[in-house]
PDB file of N, CA and C in Angstrom:
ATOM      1  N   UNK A   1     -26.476 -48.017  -6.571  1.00  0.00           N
ATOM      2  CA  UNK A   1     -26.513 -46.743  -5.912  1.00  0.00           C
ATOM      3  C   UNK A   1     -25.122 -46.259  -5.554  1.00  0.00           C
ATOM      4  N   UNK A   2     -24.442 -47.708  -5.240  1.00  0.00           N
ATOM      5  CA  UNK A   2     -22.820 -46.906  -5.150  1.00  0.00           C
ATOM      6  C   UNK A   2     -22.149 -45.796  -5.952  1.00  0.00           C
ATOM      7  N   UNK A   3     -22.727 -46.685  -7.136  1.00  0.00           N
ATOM      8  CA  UNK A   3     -22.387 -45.798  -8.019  1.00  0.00           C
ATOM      9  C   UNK A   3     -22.098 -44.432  -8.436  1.00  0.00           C
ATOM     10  N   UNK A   4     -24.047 -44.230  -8.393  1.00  0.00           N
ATOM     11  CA  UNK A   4     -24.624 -42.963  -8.230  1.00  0.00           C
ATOM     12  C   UNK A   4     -23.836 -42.128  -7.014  1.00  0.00           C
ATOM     13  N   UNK A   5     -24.187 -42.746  -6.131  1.00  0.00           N
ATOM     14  CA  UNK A   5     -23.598 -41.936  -4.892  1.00  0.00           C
ATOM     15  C   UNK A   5     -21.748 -41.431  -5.471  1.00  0.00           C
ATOM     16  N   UNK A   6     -20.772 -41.607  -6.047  1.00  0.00           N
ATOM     17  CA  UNK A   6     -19.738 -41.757  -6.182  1.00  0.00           C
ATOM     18  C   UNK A   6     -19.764 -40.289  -7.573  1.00  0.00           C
ATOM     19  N   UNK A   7     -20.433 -40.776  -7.945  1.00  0.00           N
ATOM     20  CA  UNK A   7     -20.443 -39.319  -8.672  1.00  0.00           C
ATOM     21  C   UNK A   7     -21.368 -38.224  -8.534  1.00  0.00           C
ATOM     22  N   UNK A   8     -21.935 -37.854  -7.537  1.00  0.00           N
ATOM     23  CA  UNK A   8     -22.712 -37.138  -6.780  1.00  0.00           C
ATOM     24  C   UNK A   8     -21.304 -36.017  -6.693  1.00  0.00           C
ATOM     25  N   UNK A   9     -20.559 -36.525  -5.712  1.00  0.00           N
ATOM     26  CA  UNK A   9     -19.629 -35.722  -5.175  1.00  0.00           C
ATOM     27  C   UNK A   9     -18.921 -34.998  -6.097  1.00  0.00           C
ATOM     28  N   UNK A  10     -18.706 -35.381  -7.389  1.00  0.00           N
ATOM     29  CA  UNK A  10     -18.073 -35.072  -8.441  1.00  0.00           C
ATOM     30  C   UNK A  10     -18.479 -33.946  -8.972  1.00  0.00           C
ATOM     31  N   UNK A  11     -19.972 -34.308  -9.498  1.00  0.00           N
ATOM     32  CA  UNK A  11     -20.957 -33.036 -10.192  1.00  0.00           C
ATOM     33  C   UNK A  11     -20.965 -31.910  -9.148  1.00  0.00           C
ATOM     34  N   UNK A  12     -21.197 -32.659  -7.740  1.00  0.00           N
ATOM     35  CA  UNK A  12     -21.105 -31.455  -6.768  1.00  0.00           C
ATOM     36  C   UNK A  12     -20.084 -30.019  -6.933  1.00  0.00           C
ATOM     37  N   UNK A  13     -18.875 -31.182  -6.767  1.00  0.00           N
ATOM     38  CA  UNK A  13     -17.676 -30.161  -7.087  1.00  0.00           C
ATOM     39  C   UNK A  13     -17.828 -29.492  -8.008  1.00  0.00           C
ATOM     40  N   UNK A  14     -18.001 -29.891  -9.480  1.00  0.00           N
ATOM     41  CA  UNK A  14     -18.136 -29.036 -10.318  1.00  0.00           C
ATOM     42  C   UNK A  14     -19.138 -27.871 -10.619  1.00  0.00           C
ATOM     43  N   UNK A  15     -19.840 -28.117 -10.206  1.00  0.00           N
ATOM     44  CA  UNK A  15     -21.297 -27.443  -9.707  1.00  0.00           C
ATOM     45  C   UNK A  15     -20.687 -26.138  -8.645  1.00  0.00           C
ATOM     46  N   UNK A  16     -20.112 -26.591  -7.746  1.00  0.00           N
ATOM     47  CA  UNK A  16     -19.606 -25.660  -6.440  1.00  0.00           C
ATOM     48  C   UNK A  16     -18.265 -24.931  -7.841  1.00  0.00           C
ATOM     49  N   UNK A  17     -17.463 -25.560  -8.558  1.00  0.00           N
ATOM     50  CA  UNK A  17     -16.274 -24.682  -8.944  1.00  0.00           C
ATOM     51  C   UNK A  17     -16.947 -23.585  -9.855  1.00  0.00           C
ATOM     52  N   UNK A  18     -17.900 -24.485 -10.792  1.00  0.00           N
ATOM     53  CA  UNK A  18     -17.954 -23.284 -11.578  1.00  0.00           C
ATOM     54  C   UNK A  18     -19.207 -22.411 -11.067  1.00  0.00           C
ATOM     55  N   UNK A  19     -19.979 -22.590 -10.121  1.00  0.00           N
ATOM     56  CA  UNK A  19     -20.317 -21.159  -9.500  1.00  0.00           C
ATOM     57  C   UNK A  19     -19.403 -20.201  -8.887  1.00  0.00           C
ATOM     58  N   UNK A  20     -18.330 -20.914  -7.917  1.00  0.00           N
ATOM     59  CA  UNK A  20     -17.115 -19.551  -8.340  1.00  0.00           C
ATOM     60  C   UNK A  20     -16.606 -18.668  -8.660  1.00  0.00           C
ATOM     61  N   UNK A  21     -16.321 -19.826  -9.775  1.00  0.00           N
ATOM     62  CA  UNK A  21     -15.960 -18.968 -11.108  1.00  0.00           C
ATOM     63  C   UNK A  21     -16.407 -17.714 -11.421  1.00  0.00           C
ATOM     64  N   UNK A  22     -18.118 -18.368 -11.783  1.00  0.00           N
ATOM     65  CA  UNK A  22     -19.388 -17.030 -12.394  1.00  0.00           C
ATOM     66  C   UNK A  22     -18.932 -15.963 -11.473  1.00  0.00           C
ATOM     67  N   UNK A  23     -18.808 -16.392  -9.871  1.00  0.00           N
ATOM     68  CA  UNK A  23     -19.294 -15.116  -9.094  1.00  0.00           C
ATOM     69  C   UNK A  23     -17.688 -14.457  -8.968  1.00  0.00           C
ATOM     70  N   UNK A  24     -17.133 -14.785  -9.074  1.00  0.00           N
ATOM     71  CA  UNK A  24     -15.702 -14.396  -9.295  1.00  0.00           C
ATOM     72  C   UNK A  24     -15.815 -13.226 -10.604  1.00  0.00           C
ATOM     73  N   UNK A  25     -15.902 -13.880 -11.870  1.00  0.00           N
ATOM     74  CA  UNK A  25     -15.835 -13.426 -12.647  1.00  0.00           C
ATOM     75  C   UNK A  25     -17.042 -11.927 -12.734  1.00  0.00           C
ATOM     76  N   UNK A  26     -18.237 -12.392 -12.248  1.00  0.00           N
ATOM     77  CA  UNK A  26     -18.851 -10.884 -11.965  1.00  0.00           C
ATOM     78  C   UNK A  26     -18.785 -10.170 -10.810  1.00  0.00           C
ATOM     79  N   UNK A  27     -17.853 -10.600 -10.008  1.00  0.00           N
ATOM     80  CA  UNK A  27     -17.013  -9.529  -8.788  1.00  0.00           C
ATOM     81  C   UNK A  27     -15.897  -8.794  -9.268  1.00  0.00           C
ATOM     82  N   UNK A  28     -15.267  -9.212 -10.472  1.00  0.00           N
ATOM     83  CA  UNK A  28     -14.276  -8.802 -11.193  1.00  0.00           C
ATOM     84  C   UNK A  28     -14.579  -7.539 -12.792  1.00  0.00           C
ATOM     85  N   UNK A  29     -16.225  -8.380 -13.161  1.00  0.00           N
ATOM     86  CA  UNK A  29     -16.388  -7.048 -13.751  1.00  0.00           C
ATOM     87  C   UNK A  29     -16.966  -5.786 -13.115  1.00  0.00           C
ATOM     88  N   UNK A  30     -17.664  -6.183 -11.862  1.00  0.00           N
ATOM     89  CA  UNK A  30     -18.328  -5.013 -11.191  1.00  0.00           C
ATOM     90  C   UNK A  30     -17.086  -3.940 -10.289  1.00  0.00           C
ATOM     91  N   UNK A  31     -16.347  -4.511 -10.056  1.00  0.00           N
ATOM     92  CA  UNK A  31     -14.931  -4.157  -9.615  1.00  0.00           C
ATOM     93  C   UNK A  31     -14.056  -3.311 -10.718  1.00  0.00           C
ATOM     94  N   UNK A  32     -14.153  -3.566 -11.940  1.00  0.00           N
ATOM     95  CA  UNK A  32     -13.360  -3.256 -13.293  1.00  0.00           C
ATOM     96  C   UNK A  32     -14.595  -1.824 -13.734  1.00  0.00           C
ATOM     97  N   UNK A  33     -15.644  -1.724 -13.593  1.00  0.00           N
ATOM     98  CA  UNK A  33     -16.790  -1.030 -13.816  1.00  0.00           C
ATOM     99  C   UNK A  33     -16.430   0.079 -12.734  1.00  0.00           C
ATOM    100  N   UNK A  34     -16.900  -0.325 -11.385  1.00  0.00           N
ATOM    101  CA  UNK A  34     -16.723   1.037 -10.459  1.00  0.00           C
ATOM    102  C   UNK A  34     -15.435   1.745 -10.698  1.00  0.00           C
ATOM    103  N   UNK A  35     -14.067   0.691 -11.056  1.00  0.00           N
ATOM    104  CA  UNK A  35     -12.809   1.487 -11.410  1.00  0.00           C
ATOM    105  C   UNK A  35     -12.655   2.290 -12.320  1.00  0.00           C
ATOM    106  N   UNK A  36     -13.645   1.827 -13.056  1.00  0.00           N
ATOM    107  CA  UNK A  36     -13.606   3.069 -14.313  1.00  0.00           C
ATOM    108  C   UNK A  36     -14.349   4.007 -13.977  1.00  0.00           C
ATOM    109  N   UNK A  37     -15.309   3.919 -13.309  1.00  0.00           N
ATOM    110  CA  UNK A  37     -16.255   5.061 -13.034  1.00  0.00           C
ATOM    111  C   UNK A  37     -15.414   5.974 -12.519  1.00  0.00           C
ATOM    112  N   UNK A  38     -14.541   5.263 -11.235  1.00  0.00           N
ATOM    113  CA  UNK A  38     -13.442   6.227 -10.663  1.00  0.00           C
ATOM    114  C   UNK A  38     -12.831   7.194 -10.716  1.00  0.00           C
ATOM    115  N   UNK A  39     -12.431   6.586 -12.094  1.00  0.00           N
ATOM    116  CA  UNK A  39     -10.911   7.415 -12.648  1.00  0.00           C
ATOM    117  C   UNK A  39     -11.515   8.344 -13.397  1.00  0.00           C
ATOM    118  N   UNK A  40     -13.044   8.341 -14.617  1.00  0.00           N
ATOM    119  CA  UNK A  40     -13.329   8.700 -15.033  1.00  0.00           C
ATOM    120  C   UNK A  40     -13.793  10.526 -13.865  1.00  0.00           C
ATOM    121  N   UNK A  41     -14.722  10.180 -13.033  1.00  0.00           N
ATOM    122  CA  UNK A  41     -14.413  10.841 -12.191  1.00  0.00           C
ATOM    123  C   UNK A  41     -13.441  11.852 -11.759  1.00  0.00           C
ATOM    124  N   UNK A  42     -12.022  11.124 -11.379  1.00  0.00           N
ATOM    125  CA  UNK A  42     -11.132  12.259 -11.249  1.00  0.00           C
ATOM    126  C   UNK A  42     -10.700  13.032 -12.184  1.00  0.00           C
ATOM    127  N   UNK A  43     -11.130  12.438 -13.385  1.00  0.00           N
ATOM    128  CA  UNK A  43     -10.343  12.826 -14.498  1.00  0.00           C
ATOM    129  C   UNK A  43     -11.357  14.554 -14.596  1.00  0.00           C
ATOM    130  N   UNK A  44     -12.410  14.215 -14.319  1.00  0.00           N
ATOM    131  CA  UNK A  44     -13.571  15.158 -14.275  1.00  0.00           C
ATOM    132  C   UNK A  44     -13.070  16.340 -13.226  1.00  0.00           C
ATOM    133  N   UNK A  45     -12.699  15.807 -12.276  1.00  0.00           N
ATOM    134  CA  UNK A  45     -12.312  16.744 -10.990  1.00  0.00           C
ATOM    135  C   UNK A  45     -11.306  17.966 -11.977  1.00  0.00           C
ATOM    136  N   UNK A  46      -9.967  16.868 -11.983  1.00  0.00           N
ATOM    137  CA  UNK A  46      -8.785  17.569 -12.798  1.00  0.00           C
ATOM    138  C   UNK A  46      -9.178  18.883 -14.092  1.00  0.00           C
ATOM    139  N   UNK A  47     -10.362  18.242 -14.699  1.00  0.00           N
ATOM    140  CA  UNK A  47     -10.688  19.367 -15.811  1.00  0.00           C
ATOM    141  C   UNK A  47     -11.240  20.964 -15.636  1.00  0.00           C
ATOM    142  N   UNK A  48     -11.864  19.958 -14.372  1.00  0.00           N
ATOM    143  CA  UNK A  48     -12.777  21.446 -13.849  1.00  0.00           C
ATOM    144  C   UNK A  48     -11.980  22.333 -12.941  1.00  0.00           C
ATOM    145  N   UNK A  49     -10.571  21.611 -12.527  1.00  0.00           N
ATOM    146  CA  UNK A  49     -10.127  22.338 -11.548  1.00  0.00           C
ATOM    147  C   UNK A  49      -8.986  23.231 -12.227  1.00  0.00           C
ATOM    148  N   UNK A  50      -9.007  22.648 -13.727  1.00  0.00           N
ATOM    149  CA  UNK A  50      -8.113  23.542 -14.759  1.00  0.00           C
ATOM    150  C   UNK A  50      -8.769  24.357 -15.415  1.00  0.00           C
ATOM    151  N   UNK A  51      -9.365  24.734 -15.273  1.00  0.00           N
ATOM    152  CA  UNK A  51     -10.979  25.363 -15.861  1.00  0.00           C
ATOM    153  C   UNK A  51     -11.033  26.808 -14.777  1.00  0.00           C
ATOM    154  N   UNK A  52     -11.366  25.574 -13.713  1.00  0.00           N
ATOM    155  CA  UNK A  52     -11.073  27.265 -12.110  1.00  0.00           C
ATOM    156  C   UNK A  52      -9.537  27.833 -12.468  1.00  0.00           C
ATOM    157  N   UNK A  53      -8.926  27.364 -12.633  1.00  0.00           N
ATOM    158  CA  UNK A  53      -7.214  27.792 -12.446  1.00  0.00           C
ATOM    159  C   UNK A  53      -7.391  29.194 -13.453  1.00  0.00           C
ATOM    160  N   UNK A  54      -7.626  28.358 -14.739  1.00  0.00           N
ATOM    161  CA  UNK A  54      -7.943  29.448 -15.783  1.00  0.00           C
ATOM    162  C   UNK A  54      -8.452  30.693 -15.901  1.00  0.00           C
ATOM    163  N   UNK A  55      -9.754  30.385 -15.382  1.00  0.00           N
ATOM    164  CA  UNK A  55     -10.945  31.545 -14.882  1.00  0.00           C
ATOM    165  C   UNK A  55     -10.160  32.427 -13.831  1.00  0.00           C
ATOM    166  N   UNK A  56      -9.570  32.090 -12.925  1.00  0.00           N
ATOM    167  CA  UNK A  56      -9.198  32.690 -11.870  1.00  0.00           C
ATOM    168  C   UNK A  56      -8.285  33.792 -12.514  1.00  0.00           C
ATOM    169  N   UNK A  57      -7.190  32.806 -13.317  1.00  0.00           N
ATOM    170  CA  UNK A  57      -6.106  33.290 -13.625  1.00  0.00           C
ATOM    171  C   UNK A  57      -6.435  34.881 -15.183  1.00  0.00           C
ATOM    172  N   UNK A  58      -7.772  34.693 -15.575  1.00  0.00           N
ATOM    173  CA  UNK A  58      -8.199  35.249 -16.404  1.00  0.00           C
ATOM    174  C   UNK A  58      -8.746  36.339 -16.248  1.00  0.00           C
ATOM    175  N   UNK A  59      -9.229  36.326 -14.567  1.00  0.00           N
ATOM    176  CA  UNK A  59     -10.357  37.483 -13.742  1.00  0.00           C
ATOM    177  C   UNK A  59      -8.789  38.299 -13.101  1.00  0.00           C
ATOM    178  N   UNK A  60      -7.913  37.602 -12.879  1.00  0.00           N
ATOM    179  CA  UNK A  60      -6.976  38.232 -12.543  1.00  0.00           C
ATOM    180  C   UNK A  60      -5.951  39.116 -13.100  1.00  0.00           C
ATOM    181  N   UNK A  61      -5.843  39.180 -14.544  1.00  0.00           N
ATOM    182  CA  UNK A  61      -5.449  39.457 -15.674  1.00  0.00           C
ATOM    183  C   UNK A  61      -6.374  40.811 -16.256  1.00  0.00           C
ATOM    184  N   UNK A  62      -7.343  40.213 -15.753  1.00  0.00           N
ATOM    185  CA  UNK A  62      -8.936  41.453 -15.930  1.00  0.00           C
ATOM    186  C   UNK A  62      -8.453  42.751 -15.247  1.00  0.00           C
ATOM    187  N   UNK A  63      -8.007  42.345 -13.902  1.00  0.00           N
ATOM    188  CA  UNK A  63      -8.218  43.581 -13.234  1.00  0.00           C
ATOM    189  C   UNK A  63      -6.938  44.384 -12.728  1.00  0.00           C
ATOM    190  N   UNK A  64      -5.844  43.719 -13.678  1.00  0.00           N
ATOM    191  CA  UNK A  64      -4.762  44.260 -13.694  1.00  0.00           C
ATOM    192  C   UNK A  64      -4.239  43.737 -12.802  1.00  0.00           C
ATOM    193  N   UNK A  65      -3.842  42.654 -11.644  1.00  0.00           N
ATOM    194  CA  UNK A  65      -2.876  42.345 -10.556  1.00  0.00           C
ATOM    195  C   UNK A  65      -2.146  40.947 -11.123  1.00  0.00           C
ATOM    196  N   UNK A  66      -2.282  41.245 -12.528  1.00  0.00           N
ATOM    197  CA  UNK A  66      -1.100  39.616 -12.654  1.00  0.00           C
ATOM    198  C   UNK A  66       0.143  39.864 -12.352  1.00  0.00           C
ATOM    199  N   UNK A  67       1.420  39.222 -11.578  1.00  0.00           N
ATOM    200  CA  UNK A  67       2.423  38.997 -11.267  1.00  0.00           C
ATOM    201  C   UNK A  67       2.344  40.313  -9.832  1.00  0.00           C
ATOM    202  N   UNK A  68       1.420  40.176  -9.090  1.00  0.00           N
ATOM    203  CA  UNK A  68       1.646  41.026  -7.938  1.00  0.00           C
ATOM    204  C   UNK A  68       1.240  39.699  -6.812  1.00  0.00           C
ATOM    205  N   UNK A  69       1.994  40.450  -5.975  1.00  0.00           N
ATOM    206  CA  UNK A  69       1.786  39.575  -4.603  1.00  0.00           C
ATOM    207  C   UNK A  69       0.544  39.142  -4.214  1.00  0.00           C
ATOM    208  N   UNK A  70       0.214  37.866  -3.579  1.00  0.00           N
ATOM    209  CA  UNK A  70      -1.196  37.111  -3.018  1.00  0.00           C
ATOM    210  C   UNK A  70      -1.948  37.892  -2.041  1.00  0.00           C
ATOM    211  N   UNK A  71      -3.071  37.582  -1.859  1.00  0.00           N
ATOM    212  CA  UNK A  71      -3.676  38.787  -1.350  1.00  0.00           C
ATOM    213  C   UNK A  71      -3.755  38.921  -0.186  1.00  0.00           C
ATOM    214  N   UNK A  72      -2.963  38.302   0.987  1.00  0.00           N
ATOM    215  CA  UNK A  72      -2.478  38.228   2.178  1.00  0.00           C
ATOM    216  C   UNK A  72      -1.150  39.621   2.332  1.00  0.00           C
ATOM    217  N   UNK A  73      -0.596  39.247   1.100  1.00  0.00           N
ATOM    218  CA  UNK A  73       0.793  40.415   1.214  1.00  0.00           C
ATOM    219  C   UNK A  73       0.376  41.433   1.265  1.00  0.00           C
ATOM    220  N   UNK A  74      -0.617  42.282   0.560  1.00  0.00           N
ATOM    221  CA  UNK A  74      -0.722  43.810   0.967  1.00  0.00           C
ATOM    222  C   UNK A  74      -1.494  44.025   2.656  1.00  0.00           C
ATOM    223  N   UNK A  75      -1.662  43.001   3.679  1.00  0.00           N
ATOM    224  CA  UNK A  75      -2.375  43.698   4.676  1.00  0.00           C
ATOM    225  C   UNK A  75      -0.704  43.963   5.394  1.00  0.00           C
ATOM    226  N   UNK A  76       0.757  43.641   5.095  1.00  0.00           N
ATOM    227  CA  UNK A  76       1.239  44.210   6.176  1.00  0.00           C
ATOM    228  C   UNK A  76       1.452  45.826   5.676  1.00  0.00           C
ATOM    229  N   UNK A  77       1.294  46.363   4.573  1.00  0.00           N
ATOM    230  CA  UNK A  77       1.340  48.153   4.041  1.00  0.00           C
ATOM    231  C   UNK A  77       0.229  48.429   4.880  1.00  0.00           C
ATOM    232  N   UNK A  78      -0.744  48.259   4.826  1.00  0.00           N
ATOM    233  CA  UNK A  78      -1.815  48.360   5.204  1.00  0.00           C
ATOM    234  C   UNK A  78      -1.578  48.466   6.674  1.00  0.00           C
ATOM    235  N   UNK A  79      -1.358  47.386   7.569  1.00  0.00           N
ATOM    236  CA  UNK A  79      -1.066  47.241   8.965  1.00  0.00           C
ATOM    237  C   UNK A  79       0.502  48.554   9.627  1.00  0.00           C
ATOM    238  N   UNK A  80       0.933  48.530   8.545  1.00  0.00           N
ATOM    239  CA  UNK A  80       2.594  49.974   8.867  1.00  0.00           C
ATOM    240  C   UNK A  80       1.632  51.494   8.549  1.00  0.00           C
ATOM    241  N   UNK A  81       0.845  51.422   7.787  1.00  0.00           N
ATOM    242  CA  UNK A  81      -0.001  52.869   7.846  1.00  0.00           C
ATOM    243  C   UNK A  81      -1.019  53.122   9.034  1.00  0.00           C
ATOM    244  N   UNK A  82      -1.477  52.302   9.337  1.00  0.00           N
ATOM    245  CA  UNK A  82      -2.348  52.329  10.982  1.00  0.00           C
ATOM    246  C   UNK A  82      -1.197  52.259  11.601  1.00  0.00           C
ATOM    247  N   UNK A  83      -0.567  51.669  11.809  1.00  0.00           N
ATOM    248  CA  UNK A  83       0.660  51.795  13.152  1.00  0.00           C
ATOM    249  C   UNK A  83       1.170  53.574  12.838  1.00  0.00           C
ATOM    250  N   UNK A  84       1.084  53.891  11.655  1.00  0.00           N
ATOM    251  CA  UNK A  84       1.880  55.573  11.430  1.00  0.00           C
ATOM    252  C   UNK A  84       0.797  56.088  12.186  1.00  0.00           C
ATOM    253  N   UNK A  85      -0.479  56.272  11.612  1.00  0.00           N
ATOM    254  CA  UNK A  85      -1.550  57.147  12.300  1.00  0.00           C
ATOM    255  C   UNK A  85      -1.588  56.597  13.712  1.00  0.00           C
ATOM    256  N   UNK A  86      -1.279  55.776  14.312  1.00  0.00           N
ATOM    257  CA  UNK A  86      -1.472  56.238  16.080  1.00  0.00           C
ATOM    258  C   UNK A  86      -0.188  56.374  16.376  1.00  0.00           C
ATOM    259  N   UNK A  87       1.188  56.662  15.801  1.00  0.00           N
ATOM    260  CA  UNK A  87       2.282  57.281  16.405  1.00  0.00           C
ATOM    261  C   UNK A  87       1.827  58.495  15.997  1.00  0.00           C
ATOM    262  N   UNK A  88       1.417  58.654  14.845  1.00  0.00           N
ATOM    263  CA  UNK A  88       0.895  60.551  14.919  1.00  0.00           C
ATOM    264  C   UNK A  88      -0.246  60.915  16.070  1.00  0.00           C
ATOM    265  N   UNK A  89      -0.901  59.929  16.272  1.00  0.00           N
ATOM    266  CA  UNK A  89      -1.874  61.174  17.279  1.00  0.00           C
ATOM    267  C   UNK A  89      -1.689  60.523  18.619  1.00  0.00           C
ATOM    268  N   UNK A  90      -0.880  59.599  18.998  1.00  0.00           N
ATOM    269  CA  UNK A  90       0.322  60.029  20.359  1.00  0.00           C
ATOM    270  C   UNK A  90       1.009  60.922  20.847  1.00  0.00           C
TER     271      UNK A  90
END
């Protein structure tokens, strides 16, 4: 039984390493899997958001305001013509 008993511990170990291993090795492909899902993902974001850029840039082109100021800049014309009309009816 000494015997036996003496390599018990042995198989054990090996038994304990290479489950490890396995679970190692499929923590590493499930890890390698979601990473791709990831990137694949952003890569998705990036296309569609060159896609909006486009469209935008295409609707904008449509209606004649390419290379004019953002559409914040025309409220100060806007804001100096109300300031004229109540110095006129002061």
């Amino acid at each position: 039984m000494d015997g036996h008993d003496s390599e018990d511990p042995k198989q054990s170990t090996a038994d304990m390493t290479a489950f490890v291993q396995n679970l190692l090795q499929q923590m590493q492909s499930r890890f390698q899997t979601m990473s791709d899902s990831i990137v694949t993902k952003i890569d998705d974001m990036g296309n569609r958001i060159n896609e909006l850029e486009q469209s935008i840039n295409d609707l904008r082109a449509e209606i004649g305001v390419e290379g004019s100021p953002s559409p914040t800049a025309p409220a100060k014309p806007i804001d100096e013509e109300e300031s004229n009309k109540e110095e006129g009816s002061a």
